[in-house]
PDB file of N, CA and C in Angstrom:
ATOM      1  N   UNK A   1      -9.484   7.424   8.633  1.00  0.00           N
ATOM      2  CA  UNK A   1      -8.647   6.408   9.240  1.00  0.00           C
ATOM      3  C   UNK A   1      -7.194   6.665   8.832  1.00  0.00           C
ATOM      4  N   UNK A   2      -6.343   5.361   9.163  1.00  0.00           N
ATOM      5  CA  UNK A   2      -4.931   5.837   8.416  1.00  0.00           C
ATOM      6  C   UNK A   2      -4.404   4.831   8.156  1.00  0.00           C
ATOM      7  N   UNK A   3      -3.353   4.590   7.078  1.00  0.00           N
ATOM      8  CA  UNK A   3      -3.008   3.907   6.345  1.00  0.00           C
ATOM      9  C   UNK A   3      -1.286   3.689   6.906  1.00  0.00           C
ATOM     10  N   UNK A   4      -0.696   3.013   7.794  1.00  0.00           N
ATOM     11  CA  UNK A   4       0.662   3.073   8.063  1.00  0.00           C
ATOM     12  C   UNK A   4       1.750   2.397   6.758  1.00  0.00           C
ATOM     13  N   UNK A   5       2.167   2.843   6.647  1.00  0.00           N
ATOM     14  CA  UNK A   5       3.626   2.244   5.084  1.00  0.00           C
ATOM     15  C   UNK A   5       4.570   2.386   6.300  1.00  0.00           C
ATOM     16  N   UNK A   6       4.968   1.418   7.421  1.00  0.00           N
ATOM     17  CA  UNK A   6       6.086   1.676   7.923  1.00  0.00           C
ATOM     18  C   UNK A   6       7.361   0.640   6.987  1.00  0.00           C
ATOM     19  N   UNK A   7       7.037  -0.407   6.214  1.00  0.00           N
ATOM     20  CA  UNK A   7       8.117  -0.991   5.322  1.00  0.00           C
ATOM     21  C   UNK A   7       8.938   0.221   4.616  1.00  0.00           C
ATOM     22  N   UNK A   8       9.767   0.303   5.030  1.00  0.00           N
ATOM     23  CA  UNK A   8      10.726   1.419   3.934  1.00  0.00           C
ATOM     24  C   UNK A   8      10.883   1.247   2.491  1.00  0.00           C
ATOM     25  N   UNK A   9      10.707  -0.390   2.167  1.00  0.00           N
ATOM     26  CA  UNK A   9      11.251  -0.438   0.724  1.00  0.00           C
ATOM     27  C   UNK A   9       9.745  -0.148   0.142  1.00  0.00           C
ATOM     28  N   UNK A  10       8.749  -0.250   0.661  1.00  0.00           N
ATOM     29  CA  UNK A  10       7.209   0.310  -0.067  1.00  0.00           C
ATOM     30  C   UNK A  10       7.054   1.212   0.059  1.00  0.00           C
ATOM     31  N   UNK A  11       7.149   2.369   1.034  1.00  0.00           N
ATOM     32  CA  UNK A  11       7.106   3.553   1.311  1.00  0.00           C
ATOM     33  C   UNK A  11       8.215   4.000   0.347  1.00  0.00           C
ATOM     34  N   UNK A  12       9.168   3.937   0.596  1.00  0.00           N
ATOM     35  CA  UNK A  12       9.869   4.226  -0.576  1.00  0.00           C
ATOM     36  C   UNK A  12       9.308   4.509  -2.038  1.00  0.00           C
ATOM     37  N   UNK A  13       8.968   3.541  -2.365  1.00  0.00           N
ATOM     38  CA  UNK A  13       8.616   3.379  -3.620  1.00  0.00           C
ATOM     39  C   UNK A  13       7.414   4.611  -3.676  1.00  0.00           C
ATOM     40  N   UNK A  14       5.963   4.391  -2.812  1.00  0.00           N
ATOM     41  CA  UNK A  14       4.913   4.914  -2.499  1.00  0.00           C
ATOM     42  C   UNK A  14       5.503   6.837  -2.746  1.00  0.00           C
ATOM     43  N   UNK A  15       6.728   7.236  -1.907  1.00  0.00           N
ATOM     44  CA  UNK A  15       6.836   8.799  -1.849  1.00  0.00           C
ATOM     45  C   UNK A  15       7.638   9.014  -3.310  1.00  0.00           C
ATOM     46  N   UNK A  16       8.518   7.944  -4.127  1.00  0.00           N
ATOM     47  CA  UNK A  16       9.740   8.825  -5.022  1.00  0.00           C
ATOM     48  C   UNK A  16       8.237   7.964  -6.609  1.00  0.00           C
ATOM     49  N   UNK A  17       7.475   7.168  -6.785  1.00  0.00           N
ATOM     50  CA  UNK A  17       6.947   7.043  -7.463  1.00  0.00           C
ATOM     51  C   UNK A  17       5.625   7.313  -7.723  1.00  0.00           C
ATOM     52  N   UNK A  18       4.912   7.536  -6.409  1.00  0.00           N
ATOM     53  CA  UNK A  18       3.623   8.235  -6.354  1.00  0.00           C
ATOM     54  C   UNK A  18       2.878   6.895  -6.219  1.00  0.00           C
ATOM     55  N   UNK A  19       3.117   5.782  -6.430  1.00  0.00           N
ATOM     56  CA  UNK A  19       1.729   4.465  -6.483  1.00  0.00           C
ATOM     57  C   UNK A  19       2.674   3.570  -6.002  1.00  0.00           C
ATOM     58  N   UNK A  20       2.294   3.128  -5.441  1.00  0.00           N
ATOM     59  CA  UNK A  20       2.882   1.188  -4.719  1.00  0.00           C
ATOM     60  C   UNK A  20       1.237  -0.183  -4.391  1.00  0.00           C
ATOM     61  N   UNK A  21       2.208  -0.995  -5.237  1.00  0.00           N
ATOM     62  CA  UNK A  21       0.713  -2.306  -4.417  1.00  0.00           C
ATOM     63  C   UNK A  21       1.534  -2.993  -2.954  1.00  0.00           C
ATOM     64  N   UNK A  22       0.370  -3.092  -1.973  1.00  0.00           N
ATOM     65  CA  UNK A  22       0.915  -3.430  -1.205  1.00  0.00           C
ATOM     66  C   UNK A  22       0.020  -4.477  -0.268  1.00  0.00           C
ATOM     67  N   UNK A  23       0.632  -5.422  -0.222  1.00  0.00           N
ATOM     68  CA  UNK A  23      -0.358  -6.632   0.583  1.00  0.00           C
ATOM     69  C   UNK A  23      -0.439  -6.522   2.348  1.00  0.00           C
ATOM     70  N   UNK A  24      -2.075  -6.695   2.235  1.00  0.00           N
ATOM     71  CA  UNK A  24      -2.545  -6.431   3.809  1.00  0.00           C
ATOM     72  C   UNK A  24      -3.376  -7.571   4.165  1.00  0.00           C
ATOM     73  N   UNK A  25      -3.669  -7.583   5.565  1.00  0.00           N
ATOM     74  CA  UNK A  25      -4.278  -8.748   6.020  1.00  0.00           C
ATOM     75  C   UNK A  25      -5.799  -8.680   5.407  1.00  0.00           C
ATOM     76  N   UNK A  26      -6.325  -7.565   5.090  1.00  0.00           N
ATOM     77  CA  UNK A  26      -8.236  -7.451   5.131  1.00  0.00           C
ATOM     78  C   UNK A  26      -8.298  -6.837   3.885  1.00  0.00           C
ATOM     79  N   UNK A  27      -9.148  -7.819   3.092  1.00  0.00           N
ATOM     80  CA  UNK A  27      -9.675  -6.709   1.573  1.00  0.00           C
ATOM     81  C   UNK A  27     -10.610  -5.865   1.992  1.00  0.00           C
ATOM     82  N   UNK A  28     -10.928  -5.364   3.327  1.00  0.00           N
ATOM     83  CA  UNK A  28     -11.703  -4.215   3.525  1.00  0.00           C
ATOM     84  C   UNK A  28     -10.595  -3.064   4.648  1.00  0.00           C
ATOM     85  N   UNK A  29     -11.355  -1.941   4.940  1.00  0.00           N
ATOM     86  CA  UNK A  29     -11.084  -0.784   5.592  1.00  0.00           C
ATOM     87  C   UNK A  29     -11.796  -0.250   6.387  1.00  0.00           C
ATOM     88  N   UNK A  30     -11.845   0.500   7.651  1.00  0.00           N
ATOM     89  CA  UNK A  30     -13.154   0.953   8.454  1.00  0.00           C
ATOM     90  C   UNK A  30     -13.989  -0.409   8.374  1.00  0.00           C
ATOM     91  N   UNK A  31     -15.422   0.076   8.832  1.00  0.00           N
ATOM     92  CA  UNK A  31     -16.106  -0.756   9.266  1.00  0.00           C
ATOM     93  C   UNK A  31     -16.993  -1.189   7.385  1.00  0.00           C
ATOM     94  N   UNK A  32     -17.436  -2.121   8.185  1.00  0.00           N
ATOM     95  CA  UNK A  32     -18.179  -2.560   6.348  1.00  0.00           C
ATOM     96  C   UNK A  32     -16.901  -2.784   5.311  1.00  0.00           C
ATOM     97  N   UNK A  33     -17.104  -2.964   4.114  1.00  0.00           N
ATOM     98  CA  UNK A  33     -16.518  -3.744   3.220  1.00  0.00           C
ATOM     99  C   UNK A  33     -16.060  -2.663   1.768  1.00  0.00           C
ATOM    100  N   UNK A  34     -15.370  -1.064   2.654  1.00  0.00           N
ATOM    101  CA  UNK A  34     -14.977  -0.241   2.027  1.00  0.00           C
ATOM    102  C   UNK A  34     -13.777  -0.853   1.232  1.00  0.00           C
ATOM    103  N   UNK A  35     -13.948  -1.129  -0.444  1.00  0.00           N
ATOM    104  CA  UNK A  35     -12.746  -1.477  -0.938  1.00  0.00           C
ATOM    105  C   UNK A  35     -11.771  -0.106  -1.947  1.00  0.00           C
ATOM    106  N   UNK A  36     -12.429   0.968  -1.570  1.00  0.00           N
ATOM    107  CA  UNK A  36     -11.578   1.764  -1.827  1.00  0.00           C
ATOM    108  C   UNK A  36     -12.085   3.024  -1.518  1.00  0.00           C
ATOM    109  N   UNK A  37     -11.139   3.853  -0.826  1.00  0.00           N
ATOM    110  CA  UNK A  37     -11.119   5.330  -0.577  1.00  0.00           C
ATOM    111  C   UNK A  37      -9.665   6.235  -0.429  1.00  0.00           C
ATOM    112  N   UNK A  38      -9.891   7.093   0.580  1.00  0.00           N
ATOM    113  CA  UNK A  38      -8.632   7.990   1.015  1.00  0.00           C
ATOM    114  C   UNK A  38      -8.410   7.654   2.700  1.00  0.00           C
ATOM    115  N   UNK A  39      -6.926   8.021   2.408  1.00  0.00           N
ATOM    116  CA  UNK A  39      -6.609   7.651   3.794  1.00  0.00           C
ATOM    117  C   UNK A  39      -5.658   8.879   4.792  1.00  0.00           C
ATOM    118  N   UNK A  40      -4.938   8.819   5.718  1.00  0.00           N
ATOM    119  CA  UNK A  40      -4.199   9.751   6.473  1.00  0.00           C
ATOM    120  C   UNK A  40      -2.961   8.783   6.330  1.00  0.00           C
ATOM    121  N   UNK A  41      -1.467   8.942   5.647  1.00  0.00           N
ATOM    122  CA  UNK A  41      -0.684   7.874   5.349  1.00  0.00           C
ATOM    123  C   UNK A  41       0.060   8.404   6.767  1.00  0.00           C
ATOM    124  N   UNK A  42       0.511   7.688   7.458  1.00  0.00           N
ATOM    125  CA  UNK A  42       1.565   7.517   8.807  1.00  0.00           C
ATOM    126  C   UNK A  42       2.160   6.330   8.647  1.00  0.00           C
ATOM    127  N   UNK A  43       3.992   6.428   9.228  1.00  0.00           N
ATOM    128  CA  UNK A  43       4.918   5.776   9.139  1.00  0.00           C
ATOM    129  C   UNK A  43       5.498   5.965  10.528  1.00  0.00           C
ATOM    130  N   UNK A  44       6.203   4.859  11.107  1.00  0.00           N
ATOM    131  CA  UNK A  44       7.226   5.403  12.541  1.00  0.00           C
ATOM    132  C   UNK A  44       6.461   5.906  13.560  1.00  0.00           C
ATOM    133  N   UNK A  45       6.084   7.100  13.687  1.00  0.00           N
ATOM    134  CA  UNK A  45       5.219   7.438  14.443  1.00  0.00           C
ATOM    135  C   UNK A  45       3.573   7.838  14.467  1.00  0.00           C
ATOM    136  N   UNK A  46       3.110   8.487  14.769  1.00  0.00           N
ATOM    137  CA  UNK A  46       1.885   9.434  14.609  1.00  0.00           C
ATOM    138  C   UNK A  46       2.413  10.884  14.326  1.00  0.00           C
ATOM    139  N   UNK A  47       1.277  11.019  13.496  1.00  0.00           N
ATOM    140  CA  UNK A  47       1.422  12.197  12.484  1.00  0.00           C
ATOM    141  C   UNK A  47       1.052  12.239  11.513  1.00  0.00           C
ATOM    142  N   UNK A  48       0.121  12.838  10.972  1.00  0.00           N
ATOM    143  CA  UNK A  48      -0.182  12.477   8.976  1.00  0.00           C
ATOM    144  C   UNK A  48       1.174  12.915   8.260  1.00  0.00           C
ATOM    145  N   UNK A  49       1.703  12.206   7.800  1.00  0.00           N
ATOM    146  CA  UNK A  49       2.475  12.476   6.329  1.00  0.00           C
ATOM    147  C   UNK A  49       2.116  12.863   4.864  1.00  0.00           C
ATOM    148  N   UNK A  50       0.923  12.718   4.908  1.00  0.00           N
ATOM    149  CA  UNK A  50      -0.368  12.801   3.479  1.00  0.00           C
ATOM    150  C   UNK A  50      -1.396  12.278   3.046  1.00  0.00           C
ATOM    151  N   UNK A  51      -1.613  12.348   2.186  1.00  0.00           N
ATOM    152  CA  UNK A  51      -2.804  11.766   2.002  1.00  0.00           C
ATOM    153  C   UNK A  51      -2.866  10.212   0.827  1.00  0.00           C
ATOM    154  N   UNK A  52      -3.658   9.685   1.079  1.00  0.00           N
ATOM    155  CA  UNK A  52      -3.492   8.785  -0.274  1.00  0.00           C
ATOM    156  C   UNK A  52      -4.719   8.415  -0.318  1.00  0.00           C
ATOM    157  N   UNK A  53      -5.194   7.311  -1.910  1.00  0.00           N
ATOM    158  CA  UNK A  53      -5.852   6.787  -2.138  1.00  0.00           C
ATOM    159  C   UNK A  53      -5.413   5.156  -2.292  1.00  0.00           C
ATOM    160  N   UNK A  54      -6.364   4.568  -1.906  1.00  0.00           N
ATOM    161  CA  UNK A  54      -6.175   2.767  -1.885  1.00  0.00           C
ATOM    162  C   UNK A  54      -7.542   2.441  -2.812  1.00  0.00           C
ATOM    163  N   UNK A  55      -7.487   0.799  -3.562  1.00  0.00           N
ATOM    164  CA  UNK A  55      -8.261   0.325  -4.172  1.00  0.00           C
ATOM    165  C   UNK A  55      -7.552  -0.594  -3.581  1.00  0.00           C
ATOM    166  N   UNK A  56      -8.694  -1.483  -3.224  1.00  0.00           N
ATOM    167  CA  UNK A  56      -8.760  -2.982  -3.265  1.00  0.00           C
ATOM    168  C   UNK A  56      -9.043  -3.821  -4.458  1.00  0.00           C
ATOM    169  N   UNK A  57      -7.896  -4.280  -4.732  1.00  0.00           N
ATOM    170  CA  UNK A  57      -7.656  -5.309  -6.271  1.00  0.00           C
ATOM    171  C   UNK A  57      -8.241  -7.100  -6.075  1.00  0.00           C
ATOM    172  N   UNK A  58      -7.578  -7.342  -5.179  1.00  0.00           N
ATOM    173  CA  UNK A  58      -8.075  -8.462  -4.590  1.00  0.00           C
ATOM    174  C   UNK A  58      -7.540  -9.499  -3.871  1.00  0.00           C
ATOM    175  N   UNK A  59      -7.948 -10.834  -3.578  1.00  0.00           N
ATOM    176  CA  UNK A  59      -7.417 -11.396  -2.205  1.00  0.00           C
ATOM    177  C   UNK A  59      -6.083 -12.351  -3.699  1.00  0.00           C
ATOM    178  N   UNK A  60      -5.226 -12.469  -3.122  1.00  0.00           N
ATOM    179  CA  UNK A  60      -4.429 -13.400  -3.853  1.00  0.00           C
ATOM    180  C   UNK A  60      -4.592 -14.390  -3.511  1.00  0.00           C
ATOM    181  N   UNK A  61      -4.583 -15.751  -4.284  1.00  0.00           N
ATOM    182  CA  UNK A  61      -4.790 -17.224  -4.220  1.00  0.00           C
ATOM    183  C   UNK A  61      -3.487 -17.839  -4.065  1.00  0.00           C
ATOM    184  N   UNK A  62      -2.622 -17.487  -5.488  1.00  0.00           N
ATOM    185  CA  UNK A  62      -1.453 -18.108  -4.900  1.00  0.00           C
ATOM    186  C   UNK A  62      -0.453 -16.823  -5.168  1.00  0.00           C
ATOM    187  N   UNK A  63       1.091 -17.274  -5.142  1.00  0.00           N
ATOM    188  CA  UNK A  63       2.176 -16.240  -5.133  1.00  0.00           C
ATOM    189  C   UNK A  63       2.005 -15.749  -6.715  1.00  0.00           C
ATOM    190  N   UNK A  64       1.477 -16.269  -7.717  1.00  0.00           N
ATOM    191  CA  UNK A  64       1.837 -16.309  -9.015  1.00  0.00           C
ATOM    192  C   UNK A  64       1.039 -14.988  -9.228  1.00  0.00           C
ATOM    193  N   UNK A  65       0.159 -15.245  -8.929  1.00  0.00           N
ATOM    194  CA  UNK A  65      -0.868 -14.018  -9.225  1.00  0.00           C
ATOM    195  C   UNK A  65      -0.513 -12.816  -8.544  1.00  0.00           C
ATOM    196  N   UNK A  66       1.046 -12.579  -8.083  1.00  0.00           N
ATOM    197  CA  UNK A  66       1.329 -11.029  -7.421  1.00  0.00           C
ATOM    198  C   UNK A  66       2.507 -10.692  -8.231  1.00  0.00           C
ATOM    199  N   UNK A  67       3.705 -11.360  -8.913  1.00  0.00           N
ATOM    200  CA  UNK A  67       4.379 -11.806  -9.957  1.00  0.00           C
ATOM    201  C   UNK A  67       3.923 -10.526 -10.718  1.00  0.00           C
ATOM    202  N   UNK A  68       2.951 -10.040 -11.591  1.00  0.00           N
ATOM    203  CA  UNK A  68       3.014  -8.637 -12.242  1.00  0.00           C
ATOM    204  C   UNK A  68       2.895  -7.402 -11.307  1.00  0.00           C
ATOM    205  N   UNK A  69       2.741  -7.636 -10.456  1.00  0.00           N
ATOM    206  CA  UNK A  69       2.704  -6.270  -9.357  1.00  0.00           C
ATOM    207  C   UNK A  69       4.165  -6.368  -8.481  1.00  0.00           C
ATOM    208  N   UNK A  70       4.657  -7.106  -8.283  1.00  0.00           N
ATOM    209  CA  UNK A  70       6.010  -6.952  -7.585  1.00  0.00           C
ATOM    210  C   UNK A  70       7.074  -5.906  -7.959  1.00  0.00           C
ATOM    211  N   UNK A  71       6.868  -5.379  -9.646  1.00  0.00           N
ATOM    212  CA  UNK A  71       7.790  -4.515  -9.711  1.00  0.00           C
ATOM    213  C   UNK A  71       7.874  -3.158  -9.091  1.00  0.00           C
ATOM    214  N   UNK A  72       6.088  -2.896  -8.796  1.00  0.00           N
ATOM    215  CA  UNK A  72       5.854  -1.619  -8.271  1.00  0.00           C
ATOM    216  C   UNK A  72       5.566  -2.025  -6.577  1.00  0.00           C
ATOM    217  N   UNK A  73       6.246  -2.606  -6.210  1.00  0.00           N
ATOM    218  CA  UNK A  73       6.041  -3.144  -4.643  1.00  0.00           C
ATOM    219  C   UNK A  73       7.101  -2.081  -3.848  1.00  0.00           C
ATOM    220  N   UNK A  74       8.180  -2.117  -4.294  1.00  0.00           N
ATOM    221  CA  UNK A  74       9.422  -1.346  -3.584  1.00  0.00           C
ATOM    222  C   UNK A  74      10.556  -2.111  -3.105  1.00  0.00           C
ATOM    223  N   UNK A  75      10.171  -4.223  -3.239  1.00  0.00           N
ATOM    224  CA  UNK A  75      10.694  -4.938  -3.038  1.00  0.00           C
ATOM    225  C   UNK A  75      11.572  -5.254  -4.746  1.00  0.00           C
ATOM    226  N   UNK A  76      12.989  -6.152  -4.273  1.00  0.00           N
ATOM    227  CA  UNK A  76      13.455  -6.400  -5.618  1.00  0.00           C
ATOM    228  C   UNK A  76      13.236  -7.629  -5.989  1.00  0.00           C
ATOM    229  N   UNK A  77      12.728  -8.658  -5.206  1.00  0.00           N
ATOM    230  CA  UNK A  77      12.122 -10.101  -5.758  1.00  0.00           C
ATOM    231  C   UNK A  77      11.061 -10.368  -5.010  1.00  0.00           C
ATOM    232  N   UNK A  78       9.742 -11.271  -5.517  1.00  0.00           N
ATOM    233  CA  UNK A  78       8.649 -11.612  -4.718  1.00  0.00           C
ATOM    234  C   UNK A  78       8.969 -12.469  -3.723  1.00  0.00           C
ATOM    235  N   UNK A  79       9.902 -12.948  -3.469  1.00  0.00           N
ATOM    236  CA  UNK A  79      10.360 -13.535  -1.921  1.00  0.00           C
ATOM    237  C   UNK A  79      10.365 -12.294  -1.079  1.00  0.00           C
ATOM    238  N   UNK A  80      11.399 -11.671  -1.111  1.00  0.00           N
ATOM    239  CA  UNK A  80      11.038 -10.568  -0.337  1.00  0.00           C
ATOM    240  C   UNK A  80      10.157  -9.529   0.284  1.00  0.00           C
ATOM    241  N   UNK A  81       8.959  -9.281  -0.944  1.00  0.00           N
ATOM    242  CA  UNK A  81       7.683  -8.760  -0.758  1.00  0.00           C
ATOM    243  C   UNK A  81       6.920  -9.683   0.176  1.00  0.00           C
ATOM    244  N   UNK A  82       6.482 -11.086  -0.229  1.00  0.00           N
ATOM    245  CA  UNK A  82       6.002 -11.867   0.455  1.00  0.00           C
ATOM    246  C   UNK A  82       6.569 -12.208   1.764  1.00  0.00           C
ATOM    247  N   UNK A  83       7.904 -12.241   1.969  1.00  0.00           N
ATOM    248  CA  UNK A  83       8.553 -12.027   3.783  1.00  0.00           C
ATOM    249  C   UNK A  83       7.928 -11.022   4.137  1.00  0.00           C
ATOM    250  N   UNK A  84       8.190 -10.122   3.911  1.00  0.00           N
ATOM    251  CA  UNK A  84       7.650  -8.468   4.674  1.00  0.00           C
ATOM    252  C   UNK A  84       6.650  -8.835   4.910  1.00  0.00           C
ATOM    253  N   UNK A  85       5.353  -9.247   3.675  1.00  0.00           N
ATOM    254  CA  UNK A  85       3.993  -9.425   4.197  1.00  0.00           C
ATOM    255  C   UNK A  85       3.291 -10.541   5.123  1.00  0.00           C
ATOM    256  N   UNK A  86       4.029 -11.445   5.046  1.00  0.00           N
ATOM    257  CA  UNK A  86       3.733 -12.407   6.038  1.00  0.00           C
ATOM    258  C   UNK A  86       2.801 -13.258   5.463  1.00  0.00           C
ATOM    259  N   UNK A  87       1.596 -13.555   5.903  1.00  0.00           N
ATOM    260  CA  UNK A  87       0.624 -13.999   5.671  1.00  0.00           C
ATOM    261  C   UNK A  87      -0.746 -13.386   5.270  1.00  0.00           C
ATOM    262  N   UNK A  88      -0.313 -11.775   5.040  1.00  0.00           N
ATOM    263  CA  UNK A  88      -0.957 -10.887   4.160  1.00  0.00           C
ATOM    264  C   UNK A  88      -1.295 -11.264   2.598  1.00  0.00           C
ATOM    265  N   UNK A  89      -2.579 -11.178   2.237  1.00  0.00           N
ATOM    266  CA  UNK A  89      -2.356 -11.652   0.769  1.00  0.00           C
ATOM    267  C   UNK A  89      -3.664 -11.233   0.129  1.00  0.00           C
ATOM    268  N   UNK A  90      -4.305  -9.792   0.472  1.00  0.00           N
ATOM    269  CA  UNK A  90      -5.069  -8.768  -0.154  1.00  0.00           C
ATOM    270  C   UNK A  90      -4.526  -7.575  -0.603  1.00  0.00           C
ATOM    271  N   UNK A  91      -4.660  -7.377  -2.237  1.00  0.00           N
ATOM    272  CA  UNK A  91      -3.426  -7.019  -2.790  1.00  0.00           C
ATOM    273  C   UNK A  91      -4.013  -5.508  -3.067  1.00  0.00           C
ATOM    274  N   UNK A  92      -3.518  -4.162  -2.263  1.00  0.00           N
ATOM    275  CA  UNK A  92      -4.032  -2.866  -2.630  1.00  0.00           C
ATOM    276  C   UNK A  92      -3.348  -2.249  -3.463  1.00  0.00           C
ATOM    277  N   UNK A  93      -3.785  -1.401  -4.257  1.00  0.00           N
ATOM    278  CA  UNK A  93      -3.002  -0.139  -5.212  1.00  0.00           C
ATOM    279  C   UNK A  93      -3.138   1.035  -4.159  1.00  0.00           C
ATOM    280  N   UNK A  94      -2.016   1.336  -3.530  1.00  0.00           N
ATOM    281  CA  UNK A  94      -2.145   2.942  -2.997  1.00  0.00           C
ATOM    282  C   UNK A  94      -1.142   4.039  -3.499  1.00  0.00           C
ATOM    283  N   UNK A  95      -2.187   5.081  -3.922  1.00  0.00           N
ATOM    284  CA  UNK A  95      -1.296   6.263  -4.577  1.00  0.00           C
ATOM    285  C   UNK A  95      -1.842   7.452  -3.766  1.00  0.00           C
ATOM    286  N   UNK A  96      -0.361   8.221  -3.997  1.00  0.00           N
ATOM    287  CA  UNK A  96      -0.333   9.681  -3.326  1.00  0.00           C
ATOM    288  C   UNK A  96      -1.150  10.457  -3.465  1.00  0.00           C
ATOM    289  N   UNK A  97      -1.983  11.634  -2.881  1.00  0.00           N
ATOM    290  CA  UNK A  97      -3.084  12.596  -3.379  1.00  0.00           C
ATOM    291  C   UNK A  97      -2.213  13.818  -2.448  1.00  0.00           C
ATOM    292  N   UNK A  98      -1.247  13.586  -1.820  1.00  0.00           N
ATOM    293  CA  UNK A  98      -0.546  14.832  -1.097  1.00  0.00           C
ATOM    294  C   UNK A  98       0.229  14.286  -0.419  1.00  0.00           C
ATOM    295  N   UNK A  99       1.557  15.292   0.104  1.00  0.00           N
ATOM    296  CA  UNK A  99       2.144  14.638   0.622  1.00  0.00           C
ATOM    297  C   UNK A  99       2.692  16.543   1.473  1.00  0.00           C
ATOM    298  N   UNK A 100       2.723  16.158   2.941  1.00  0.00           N
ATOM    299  CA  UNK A 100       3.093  17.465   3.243  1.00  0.00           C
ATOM    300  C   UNK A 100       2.047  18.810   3.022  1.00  0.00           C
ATOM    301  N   UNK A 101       0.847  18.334   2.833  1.00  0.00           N
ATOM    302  CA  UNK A 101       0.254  19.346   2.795  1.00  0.00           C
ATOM    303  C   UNK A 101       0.086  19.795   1.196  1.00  0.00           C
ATOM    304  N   UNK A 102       1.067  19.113   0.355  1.00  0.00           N
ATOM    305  CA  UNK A 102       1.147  19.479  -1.142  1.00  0.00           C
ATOM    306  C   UNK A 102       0.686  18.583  -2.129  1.00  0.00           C
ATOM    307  N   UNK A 103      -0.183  18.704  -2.872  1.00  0.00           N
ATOM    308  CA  UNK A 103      -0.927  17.772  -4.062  1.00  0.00           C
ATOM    309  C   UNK A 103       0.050  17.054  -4.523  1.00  0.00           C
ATOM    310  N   UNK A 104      -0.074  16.248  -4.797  1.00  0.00           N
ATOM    311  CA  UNK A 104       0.863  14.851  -5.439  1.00  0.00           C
ATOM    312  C   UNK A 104       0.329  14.008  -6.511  1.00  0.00           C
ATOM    313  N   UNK A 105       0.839  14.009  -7.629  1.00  0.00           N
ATOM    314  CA  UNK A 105       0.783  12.652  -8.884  1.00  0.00           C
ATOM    315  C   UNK A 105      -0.845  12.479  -8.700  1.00  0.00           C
ATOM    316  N   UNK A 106      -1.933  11.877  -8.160  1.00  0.00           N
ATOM    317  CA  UNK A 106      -2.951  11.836  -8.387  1.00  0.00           C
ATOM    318  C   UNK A 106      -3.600  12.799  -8.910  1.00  0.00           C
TER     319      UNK A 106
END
């Protein structure tokens, strides 16, 4: 499947740090209740950009409980993370396994 990072300030973070958490609508992936594998990362358009790995951490209850993960978000305050995400509030770890065809930080 594939994993889009079109937010720049997470993608960001995701290519110059190798790991970003990032909130999505579904604590699953594909079909069934995959909470963690590899993905095809695409941004902007179609095209793989690399590869990554995701874990599903879990559904957030309230804002407080994302408060230690915001620093590695790519956002600079949890207002902002939480705008971008909307009403997203299943909280993934995704890190690089390639990027370009070239092994990466994992």
């Amino acid at each position: 499947m594939v994993l889009w990072m079109n937010n720049p300030f997470a993608r960001r973070q995701l290519l110059v740090k190798g790991r970003v958490y990032t909130l999505r609508s579904k604590p699953y992936r594909l079909k069934g209740k995959l909470t963690e594998g590899t993905d095809v990362l695409m941004w902007e358009t179609f095209g793989g950009r690399g590869k990554v790995r995701f874990t599903f951490l879990k559904k957030a209850k309230s804002t407080d409980e994302l408060r230690e993960y915001r620093a590695q978000s790519g956002f600079s305050t949890l207002d902002k993370w939480l705008e971008a995400a909307g009403k997203s509030r299943c909280l993934f770890l995704v890190e690089m396994i390639e990027q370009d065809g070239r092994p990466k930080y994992v």
